[in-house]
N, C-alpha and C. Protein backbone atom coordinates (compact mmCIF):
# COMPACT_ATOMS: atom_id res chain seq x y z
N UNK A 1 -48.18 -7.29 -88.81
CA UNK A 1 -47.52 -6.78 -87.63
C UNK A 1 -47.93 -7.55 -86.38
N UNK A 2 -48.94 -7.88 -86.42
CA UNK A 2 -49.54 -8.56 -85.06
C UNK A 2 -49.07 -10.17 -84.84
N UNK A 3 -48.52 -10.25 -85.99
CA UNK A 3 -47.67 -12.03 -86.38
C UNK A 3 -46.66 -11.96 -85.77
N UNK A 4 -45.99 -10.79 -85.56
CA UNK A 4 -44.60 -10.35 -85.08
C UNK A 4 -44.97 -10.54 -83.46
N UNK A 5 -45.91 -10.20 -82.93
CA UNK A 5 -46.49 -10.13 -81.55
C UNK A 5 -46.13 -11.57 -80.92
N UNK A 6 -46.98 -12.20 -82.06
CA UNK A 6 -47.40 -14.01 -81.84
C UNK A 6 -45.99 -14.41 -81.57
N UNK A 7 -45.05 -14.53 -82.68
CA UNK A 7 -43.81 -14.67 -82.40
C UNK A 7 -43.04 -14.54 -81.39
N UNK A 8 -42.93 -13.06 -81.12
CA UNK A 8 -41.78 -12.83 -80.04
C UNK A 8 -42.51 -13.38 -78.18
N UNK A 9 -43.67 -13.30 -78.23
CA UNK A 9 -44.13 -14.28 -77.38
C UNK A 9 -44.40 -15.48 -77.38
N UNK A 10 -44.58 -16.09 -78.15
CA UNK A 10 -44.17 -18.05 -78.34
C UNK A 10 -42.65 -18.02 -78.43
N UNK A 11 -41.51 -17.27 -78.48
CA UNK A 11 -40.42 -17.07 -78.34
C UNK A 11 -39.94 -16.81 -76.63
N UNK A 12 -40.99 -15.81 -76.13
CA UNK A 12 -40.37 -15.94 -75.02
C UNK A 12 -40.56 -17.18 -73.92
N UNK A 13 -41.65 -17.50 -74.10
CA UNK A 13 -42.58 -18.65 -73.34
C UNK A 13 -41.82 -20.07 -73.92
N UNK A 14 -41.28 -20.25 -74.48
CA UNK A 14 -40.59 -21.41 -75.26
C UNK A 14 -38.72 -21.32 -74.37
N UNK A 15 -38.22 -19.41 -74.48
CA UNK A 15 -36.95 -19.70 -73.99
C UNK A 15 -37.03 -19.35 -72.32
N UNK A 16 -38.46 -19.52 -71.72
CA UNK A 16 -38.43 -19.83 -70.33
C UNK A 16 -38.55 -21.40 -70.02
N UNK A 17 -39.11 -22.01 -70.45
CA UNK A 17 -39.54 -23.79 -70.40
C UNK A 17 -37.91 -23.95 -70.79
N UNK A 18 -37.21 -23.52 -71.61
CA UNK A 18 -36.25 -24.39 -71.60
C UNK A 18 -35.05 -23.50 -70.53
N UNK A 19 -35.38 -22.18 -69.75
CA UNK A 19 -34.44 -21.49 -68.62
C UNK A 19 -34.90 -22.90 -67.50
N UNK A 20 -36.23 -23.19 -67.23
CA UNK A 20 -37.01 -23.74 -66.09
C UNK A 20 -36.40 -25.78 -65.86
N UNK A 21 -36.49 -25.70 -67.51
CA UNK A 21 -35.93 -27.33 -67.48
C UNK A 21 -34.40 -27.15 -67.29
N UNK A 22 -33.26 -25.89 -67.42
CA UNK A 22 -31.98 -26.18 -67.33
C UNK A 22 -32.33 -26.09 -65.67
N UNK A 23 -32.84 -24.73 -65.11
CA UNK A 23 -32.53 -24.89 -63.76
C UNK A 23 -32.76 -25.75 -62.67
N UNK A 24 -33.97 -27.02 -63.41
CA UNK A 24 -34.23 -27.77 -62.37
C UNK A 24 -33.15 -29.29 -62.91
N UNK A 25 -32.92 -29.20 -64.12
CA UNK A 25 -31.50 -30.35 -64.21
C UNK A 25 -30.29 -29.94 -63.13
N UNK A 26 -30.28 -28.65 -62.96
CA UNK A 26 -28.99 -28.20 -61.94
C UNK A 26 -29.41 -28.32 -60.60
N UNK A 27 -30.25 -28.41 -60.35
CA UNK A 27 -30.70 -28.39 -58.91
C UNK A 27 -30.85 -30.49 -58.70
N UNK A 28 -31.04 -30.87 -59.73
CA UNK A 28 -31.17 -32.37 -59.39
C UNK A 28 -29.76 -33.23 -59.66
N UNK A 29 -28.74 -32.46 -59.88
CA UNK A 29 -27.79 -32.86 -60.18
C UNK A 29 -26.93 -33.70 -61.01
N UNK A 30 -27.86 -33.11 -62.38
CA UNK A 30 -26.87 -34.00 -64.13
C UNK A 30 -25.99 -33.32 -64.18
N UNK A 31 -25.42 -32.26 -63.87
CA UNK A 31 -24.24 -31.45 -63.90
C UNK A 31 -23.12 -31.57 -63.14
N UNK A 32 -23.21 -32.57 -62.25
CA UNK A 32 -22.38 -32.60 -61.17
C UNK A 32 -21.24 -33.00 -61.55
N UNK A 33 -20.96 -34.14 -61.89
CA UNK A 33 -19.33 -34.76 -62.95
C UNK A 33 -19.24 -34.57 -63.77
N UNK A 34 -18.12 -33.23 -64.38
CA UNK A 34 -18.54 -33.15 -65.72
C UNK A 34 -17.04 -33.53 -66.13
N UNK A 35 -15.93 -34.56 -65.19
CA UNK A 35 -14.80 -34.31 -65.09
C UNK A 35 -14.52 -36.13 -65.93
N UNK A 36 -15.31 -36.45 -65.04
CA UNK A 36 -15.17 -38.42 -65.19
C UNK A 36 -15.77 -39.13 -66.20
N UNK A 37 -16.95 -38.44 -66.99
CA UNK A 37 -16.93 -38.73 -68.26
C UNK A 37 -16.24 -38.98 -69.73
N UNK A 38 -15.49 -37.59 -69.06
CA UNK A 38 -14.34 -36.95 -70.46
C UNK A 38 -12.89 -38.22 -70.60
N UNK A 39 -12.85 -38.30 -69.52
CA UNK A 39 -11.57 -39.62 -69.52
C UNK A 39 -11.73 -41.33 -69.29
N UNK A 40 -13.16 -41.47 -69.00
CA UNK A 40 -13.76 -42.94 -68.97
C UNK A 40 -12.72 -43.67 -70.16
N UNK A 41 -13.06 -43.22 -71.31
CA UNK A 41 -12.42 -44.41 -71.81
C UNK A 41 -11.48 -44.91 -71.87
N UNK A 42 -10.02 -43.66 -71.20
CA UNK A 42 -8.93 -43.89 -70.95
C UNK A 42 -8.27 -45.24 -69.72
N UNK A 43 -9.82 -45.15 -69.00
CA UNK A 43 -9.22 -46.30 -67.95
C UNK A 43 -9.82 -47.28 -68.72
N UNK A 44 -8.85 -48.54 -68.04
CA UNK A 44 -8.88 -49.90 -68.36
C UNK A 44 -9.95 -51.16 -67.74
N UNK A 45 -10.22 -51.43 -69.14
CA UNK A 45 -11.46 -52.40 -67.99
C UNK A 45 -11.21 -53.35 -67.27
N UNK A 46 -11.88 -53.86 -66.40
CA UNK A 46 -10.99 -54.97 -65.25
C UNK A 46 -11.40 -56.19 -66.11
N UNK A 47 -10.64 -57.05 -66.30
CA UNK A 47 -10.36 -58.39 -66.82
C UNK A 47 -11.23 -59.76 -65.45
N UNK A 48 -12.03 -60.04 -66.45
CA UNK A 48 -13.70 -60.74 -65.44
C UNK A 48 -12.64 -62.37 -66.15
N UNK A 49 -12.35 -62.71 -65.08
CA UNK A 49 -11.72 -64.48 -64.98
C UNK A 49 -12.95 -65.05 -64.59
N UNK A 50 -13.11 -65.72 -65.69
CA UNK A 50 -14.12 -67.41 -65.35
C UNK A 50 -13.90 -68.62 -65.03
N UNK A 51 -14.94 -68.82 -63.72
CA UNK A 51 -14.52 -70.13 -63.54
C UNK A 51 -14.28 -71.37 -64.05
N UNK A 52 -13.33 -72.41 -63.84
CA UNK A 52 -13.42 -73.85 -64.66
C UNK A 52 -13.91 -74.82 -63.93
């Protein structure tokens, strides 16, 4: 029974580190474009002319 203890507290302490690492990715801003990724590959790449 006391294994059950261990558990649900290395459970909670585990799904705060990962509440603490989402909220500071949102505050530093990896979330910000989540629009211009999704269609990147649809645009065309610009054509690089070399000199002769």
């Amino acid at each position: 029974m006391s294994v059950l203890f261990v558990l649900i507290g290395a459970s909670v302490i585990t799904a705060l580190g990962f509440l603490i690492a989402f909220i500071w990715s949102v505050k530093n801003g990896q979330f910000d474009d989540d629009y211009t990724p999704s269609v990147r590959m649809l645009f065309d790449d610009e054509v690089v002319k070399k000199k002769k």
